[in-house]
N, C-alpha and C. Protein backbone atom coordinates (compact mmCIF):
# COMPACT_ATOMS: atom_id res chain seq x y z
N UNK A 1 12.52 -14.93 -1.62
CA UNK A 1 11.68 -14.34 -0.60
C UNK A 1 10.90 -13.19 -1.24
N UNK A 2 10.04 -13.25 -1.01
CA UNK A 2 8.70 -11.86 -1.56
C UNK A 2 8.13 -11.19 0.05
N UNK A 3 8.09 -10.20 -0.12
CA UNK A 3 7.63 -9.28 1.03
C UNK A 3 6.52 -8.45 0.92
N UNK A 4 6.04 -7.83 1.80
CA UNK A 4 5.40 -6.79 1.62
C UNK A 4 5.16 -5.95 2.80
N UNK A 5 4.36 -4.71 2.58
CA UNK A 5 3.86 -3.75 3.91
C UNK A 5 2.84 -3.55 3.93
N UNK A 6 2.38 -3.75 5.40
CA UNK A 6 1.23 -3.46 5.27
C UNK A 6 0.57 -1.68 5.88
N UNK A 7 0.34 -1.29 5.16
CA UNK A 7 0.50 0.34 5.70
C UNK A 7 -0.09 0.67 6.95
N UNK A 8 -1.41 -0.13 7.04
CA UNK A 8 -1.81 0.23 8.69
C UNK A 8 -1.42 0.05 10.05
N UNK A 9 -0.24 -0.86 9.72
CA UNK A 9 0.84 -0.85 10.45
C UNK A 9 2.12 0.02 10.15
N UNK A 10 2.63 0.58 9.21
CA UNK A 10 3.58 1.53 9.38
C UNK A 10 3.47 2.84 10.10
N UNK A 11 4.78 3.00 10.65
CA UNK A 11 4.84 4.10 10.99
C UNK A 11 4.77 5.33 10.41
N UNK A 12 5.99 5.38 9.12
CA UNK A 12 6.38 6.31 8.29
C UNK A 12 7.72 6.73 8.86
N UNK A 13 8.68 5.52 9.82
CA UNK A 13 9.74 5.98 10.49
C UNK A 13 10.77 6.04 9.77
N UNK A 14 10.80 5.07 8.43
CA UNK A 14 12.13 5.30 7.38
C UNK A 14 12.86 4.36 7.64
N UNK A 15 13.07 4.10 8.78
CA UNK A 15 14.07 2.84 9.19
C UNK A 15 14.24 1.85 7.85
N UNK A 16 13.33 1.13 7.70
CA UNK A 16 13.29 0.41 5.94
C UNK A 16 14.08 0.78 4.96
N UNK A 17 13.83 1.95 4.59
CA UNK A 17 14.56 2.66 3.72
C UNK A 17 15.95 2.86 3.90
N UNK A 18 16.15 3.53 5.29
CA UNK A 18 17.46 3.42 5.68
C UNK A 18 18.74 2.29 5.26
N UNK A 19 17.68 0.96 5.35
CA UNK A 19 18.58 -0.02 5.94
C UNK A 19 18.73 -0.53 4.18
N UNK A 20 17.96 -0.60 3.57
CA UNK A 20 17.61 -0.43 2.09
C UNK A 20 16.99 0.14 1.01
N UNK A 21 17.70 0.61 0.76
CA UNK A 21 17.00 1.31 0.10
C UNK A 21 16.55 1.25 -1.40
N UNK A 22 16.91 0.54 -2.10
CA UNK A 22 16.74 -0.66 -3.35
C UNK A 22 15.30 -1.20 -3.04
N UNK A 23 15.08 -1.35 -1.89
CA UNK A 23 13.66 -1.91 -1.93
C UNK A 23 12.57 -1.17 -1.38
N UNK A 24 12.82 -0.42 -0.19
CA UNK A 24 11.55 0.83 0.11
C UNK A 24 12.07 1.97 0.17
N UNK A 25 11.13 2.23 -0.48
CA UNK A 25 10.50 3.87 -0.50
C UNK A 25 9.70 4.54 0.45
N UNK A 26 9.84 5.56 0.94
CA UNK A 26 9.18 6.69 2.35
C UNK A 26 8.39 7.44 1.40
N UNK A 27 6.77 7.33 1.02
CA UNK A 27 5.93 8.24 0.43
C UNK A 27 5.12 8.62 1.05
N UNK A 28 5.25 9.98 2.00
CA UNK A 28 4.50 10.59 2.93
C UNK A 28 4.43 9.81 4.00
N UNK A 29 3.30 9.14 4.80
CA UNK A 29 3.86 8.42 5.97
C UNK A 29 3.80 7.01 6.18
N UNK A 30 3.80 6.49 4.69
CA UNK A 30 4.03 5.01 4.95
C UNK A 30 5.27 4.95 3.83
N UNK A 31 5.38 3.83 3.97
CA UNK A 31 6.26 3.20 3.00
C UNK A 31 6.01 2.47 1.30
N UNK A 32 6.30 2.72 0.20
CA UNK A 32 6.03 1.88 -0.84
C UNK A 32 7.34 0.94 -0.89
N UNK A 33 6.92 -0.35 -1.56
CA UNK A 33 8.00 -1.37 -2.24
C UNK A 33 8.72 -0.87 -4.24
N UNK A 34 9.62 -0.85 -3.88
CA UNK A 34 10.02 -0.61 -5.22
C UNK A 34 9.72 -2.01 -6.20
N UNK A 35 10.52 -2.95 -5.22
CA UNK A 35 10.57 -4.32 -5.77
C UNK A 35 9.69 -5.35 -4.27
N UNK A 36 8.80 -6.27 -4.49
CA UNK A 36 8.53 -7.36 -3.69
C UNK A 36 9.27 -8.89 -3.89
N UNK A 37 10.35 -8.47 -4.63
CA UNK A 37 11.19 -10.03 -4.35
C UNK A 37 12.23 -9.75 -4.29
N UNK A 38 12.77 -10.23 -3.07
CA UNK A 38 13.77 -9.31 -2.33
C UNK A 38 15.26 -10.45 -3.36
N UNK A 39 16.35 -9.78 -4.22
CA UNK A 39 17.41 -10.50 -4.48
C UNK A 39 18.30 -11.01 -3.26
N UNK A 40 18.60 -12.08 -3.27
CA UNK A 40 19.64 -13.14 -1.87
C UNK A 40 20.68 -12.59 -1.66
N UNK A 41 21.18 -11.56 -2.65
CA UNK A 41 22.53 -11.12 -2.04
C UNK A 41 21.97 -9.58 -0.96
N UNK A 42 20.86 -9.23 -1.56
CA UNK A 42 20.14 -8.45 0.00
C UNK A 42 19.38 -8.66 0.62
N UNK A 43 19.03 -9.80 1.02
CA UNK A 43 18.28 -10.57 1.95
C UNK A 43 18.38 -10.20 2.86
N UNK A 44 19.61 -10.03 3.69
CA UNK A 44 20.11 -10.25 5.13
C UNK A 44 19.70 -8.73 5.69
N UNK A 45 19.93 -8.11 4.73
CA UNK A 45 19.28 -6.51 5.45
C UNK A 45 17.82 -6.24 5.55
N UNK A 46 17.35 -7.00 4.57
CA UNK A 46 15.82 -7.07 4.62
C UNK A 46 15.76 -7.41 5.40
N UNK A 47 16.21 -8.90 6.50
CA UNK A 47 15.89 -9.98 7.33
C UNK A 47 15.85 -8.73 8.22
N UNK A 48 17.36 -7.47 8.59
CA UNK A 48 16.91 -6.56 9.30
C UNK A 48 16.11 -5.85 9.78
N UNK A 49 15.77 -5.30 8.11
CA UNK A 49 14.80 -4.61 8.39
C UNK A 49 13.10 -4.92 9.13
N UNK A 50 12.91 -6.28 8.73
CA UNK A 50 11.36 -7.05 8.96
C UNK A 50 11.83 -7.02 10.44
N UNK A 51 12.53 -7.06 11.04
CA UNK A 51 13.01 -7.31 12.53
C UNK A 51 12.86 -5.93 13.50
N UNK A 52 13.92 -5.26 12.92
CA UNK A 52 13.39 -3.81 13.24
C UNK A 52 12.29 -2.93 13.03
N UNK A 53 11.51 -3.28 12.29
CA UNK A 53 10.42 -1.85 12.42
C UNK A 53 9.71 -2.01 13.38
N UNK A 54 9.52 -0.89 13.52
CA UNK A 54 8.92 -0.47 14.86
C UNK A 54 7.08 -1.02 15.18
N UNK A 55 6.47 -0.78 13.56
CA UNK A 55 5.04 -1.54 13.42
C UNK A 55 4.82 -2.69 12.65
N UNK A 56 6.22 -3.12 12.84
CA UNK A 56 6.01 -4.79 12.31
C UNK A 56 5.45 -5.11 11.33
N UNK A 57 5.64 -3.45 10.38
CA UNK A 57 4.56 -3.55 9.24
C UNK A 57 4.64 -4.63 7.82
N UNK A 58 6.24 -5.43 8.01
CA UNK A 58 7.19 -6.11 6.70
C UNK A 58 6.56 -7.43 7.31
N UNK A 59 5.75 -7.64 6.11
CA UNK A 59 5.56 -9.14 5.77
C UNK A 59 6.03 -9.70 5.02
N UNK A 60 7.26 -11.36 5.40
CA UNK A 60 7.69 -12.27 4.42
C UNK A 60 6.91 -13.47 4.09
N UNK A 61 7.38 -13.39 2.57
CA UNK A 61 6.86 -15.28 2.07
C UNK A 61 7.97 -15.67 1.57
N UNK A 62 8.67 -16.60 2.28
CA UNK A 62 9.93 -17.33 1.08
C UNK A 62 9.12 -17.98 0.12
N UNK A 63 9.76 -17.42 -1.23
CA UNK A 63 9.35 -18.30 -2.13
C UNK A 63 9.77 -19.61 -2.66
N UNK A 64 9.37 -20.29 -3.52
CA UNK A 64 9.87 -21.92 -3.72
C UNK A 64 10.50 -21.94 -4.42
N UNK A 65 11.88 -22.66 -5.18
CA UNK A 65 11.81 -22.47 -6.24
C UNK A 65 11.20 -22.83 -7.31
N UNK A 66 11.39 -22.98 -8.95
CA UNK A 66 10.59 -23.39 -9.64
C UNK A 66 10.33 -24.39 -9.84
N UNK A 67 9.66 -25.62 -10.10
CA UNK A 67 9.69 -26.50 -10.17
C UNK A 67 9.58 -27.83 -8.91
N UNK A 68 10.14 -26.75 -7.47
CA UNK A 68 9.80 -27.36 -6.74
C UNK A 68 8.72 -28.29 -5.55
N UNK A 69 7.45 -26.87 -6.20
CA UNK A 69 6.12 -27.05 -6.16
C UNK A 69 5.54 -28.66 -6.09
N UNK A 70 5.83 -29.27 -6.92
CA UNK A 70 5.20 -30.50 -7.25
C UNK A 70 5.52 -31.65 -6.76
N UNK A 71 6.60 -31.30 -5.61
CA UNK A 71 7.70 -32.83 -5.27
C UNK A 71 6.79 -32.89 -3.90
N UNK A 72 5.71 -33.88 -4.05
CA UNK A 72 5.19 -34.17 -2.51
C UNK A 72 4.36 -33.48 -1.90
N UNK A 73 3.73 -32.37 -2.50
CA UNK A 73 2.92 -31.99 -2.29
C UNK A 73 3.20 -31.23 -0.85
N UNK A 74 4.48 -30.95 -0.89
CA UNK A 74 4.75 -29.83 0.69
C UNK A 74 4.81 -28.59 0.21
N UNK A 75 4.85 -28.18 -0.93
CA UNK A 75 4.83 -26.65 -0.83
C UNK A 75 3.51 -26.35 -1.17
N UNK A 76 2.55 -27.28 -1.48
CA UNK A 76 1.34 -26.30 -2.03
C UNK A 76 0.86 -26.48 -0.63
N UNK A 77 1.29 -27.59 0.80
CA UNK A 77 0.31 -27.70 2.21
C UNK A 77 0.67 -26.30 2.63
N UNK A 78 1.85 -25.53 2.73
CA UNK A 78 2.10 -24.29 3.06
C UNK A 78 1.55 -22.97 2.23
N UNK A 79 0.81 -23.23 1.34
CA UNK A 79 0.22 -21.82 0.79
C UNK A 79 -1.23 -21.72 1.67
């Protein structure tokens, strides 16, 4: 999964950070990403966090894996 924020939607409420903090950062009143590919063993708090903020500012893309691209042509109909 790869994420991102989009700042004109953040608040600057921290909640993100709170919930992880391995992945955002609170710089003045938005948020930065440390990392945009979130590791699976912290997924589930991310899943939190994109749920909770308040300006809905966390955008996900699951990513594919490698190689899987090419089987049928279903992952490139979803980009």
């Amino acid at each position: 999964m790869k994420i991102k924020v989009n700042s004109e939607f953040c608040l600057g409420c921290g909640l993100c950070e709170e919930l992880v903090p391995e992945i955002f950062r609170l710089k003045g009143d938005t948020v930065e990403l440390i990392n945009d590919v979130i590791p699976e063993e912290i997924s589930e708090r991310v899943e939190f966090a994109i749920e909770d903020c308040p300006g809905k500012a966390i955008q996900t893309k699951r990513t594919t894996p490698p190689g899987y691209a090419n089987r049928s042509g279903f992952a490139e109909s979803l980009q």
